[in-house]
C-alpha atoms as a PDB file:
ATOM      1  CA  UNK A   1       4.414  -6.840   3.412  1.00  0.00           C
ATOM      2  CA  UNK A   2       2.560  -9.334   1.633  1.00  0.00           C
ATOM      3  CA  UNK A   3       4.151 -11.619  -1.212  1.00  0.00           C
ATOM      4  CA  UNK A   4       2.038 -10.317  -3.766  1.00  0.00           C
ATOM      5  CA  UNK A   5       2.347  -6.664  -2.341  1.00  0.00           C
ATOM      6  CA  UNK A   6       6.262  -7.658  -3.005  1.00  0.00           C
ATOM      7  CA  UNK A   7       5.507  -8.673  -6.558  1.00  0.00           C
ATOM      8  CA  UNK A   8       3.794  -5.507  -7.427  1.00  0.00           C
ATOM      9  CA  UNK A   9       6.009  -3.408  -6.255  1.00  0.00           C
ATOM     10  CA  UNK A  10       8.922  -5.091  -8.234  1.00  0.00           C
ATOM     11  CA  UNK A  11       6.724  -5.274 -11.279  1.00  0.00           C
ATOM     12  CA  UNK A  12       6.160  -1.389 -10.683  1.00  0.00           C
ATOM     13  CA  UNK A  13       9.939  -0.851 -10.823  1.00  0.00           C
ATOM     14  CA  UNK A  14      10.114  -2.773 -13.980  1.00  0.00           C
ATOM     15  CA  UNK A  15       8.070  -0.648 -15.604  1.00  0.00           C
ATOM     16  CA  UNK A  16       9.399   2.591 -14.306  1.00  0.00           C
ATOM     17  CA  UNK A  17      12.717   1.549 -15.356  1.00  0.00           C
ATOM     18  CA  UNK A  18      12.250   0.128 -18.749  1.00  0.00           C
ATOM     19  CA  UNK A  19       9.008   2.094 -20.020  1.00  0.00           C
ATOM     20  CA  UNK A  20       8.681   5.282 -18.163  1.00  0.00           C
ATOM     21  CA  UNK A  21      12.429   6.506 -18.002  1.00  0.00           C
ATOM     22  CA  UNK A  22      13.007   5.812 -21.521  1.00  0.00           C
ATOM     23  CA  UNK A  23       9.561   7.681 -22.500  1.00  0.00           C
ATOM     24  CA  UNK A  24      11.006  10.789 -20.284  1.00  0.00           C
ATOM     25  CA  UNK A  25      14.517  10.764 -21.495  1.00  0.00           C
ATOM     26  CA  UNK A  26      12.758  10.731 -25.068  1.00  0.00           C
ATOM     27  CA  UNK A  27      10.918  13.879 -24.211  1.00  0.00           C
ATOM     28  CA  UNK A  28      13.823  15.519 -22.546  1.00  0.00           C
ATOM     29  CA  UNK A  29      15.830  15.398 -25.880  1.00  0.00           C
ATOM     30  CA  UNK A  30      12.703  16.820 -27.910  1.00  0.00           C
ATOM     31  CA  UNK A  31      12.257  19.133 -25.555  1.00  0.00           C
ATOM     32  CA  UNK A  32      15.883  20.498 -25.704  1.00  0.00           C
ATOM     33  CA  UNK A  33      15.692  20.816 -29.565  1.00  0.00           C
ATOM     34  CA  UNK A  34      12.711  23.507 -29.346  1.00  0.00           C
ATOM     35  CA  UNK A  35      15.736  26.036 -28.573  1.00  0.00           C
ATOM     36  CA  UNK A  36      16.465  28.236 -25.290  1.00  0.00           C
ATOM     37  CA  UNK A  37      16.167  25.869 -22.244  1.00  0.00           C
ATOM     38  CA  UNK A  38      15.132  29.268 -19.771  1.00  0.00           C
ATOM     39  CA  UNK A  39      12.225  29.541 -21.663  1.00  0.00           C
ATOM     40  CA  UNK A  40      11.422  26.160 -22.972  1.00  0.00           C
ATOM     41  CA  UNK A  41       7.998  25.273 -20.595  1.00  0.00           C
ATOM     42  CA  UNK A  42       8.497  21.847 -22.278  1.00  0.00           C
ATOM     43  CA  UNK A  43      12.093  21.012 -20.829  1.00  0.00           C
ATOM     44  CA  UNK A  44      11.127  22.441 -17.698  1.00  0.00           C
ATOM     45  CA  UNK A  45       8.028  19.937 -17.480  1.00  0.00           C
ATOM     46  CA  UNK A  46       9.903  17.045 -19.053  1.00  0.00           C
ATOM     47  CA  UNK A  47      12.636  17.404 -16.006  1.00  0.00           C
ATOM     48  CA  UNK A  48      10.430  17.890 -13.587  1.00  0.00           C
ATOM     49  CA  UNK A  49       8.590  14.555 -14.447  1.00  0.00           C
ATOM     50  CA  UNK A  50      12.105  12.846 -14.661  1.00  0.00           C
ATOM     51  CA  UNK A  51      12.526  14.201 -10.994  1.00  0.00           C
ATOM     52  CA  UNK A  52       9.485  12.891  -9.747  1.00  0.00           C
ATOM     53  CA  UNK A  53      10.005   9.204 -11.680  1.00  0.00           C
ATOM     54  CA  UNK A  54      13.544   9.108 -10.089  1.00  0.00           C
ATOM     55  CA  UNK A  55      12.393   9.639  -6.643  1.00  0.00           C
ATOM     56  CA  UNK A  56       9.502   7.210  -7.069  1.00  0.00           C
ATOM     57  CA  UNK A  57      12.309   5.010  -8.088  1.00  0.00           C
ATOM     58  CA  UNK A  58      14.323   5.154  -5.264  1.00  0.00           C
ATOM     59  CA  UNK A  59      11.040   5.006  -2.970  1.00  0.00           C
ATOM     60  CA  UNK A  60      10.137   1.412  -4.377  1.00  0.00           C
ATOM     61  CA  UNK A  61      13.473   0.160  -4.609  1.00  0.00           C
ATOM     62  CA  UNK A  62      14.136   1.101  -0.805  1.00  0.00           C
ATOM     63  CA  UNK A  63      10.763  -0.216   0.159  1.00  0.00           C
ATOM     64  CA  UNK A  64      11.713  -3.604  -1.486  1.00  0.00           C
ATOM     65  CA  UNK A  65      15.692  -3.697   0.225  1.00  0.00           C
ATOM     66  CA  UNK A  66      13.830  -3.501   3.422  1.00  0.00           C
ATOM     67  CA  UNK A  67      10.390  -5.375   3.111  1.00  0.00           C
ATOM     68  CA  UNK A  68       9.628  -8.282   4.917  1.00  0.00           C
ATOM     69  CA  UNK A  69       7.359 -10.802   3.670  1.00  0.00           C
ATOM     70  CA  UNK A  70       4.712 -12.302   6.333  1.00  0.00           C
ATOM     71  CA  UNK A  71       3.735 -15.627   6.023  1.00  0.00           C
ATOM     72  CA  UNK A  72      -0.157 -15.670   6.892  1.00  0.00           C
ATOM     73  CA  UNK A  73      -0.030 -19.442   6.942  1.00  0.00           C
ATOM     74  CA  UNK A  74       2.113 -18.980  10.085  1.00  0.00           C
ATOM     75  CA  UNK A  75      -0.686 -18.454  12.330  1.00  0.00           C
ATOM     76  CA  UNK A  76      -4.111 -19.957  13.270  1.00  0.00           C
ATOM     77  CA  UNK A  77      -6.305 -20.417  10.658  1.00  0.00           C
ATOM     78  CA  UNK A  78      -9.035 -18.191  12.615  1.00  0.00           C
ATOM     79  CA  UNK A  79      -6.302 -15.487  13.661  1.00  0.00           C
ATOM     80  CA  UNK A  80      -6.039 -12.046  12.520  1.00  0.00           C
ATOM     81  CA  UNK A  81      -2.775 -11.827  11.077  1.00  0.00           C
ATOM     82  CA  UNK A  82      -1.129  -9.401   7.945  1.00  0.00           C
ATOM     83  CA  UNK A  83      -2.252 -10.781   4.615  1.00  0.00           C
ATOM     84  CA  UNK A  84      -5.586 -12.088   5.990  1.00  0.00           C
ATOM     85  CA  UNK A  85      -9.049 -10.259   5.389  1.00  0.00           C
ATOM     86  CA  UNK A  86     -10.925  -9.679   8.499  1.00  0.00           C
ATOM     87  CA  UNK A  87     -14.891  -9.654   8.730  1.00  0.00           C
ATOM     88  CA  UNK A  88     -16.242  -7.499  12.260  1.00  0.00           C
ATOM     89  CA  UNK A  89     -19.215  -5.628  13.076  1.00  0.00           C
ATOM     90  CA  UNK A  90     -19.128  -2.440  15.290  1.00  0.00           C
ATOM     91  CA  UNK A  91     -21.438  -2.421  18.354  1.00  0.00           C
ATOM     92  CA  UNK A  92     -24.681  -1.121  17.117  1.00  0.00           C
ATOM     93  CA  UNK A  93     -24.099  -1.798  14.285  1.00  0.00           C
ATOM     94  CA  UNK A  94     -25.646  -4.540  11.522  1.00  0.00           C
ATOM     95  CA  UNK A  95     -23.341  -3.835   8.634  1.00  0.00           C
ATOM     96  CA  UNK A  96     -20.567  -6.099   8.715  1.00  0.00           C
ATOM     97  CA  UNK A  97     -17.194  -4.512   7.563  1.00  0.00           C
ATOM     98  CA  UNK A  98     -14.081  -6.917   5.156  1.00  0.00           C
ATOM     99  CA  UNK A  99     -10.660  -5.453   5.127  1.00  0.00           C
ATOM    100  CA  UNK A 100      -7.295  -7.641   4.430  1.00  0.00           C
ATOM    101  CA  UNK A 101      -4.406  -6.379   6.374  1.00  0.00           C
ATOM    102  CA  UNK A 102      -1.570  -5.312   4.471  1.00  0.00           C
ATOM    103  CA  UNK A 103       1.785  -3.688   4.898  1.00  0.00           C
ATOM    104  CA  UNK A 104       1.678   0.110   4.613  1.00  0.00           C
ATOM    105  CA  UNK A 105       3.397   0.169   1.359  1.00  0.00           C
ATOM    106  CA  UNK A 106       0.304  -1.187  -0.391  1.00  0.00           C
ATOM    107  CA  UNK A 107      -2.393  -0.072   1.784  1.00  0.00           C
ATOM    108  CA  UNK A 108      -5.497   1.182  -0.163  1.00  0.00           C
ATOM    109  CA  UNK A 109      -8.695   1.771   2.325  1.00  0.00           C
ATOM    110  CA  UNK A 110     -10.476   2.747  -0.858  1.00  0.00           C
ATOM    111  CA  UNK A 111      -9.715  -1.148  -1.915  1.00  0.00           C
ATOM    112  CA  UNK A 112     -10.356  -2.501   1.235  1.00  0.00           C
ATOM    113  CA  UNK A 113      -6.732  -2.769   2.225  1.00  0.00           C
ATOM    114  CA  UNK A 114      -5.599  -1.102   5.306  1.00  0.00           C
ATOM    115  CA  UNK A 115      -2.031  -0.815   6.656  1.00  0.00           C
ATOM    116  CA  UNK A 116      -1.380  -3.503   9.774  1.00  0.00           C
ATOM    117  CA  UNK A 117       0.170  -0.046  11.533  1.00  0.00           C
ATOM    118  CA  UNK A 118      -3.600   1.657  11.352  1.00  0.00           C
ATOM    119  CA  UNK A 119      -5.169   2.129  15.015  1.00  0.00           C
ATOM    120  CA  UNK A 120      -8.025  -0.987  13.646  1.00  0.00           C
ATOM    121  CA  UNK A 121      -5.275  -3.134  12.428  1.00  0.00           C
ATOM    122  CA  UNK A 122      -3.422  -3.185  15.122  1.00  0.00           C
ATOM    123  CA  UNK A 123      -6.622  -3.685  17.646  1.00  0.00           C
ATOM    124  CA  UNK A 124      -7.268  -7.007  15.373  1.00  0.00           C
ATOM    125  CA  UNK A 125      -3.818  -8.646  15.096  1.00  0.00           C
ATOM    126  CA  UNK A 126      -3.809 -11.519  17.504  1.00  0.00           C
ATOM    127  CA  UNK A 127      -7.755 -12.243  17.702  1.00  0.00           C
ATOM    128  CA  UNK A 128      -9.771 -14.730  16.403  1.00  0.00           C
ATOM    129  CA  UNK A 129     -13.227 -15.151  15.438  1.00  0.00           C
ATOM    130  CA  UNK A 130     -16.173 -14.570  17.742  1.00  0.00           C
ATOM    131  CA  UNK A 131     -13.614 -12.213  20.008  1.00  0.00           C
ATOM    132  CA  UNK A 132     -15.010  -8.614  20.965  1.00  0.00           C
ATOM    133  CA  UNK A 133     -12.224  -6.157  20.688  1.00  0.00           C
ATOM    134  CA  UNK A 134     -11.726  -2.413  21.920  1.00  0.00           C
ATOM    135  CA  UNK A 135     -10.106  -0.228  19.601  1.00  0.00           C
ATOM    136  CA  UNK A 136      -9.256   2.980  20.268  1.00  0.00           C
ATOM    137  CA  UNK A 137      -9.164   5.016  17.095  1.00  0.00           C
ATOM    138  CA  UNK A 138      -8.546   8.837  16.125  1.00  0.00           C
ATOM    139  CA  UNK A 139     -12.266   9.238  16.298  1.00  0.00           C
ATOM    140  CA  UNK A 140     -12.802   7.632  19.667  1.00  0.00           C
ATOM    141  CA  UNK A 141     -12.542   4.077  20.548  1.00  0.00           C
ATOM    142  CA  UNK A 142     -14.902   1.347  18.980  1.00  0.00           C
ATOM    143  CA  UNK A 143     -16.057  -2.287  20.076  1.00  0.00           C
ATOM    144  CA  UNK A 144     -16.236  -4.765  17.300  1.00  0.00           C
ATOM    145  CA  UNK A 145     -16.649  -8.701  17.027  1.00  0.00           C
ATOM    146  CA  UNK A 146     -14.811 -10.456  14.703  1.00  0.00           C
ATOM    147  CA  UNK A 147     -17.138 -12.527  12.528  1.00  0.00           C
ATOM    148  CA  UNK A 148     -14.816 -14.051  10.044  1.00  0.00           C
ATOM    149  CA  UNK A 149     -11.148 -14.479   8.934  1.00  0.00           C
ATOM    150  CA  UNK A 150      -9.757 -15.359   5.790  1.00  0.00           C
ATOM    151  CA  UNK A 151      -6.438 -16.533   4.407  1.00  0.00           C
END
């Protein structure tokens, strides 16, 4: 993962430890004082939300005991590497393509950040700029040419 994929994560622990428990724990106890828990929709929803915040809690905190932060600055300048944003066009195509390669825990293809274990991330790792790369992909395999890398 990326250093600043690292810092959000711990900053998103932060806050579901000192904002959102509190807020939940909050609700729990108003929830118990509208009398009989077996029918009280309220306490029901109020634990179920503490469930889910708990295991999201233990998700981040075991994704930050075991990330590794990549150092982008360790490779070529013009290399594809995790925490660099790669430019390509597909064969055929005119429209070039950005992404910045990420680790999976803060991949977002909707922001332009896909995970270095997707099928195109891992056909890019290595290159540099002006290679032409086959990558085989869950929709058949493309050819694209890297047209720019950035660190």
């Amino acid at each position: 993962m990326t250093a600043a994929g690292k810092q959000k994560l711990e900053e998103e622990l932060e806050n579901l430890k000192t904002v959102r428990r509190p807020e939940v724990i909050e609700r729990i106890k108003v929830a118990r004082g509208f009398g009989d828990l077996s029918e009280n929709s309220e306490y029901e929803s109020a634990k179920d939300e503490q469930s889910s915040l708990e295991t999201r809690i233990a998700q981040v905190e075991t994704m930050l005991r075991f990330a590794e932060i990549i150092d982008a600055n360790a490779v070529a300048a013009d290399e594809v590497s995790l925490g660099r944003k790669v430019s390509f066009v597909e064969d055929g195509d005119d429209e070039e393509e950005t992404y910045e390669i990420v680790g999976a825990a803060e991949a977002d293809a909707f922001g332009g950040k896909i995970s270095n274990e997707s099928p195109i991330a891992k056909g890019l790792i290595g290159h540099k700029v002006g290679d032409k790369v086959s990558i085989a992909t869950p929709g058949g395999n493309m050819t694209v040419k890297i047209t720019k890398v950035e660190g």
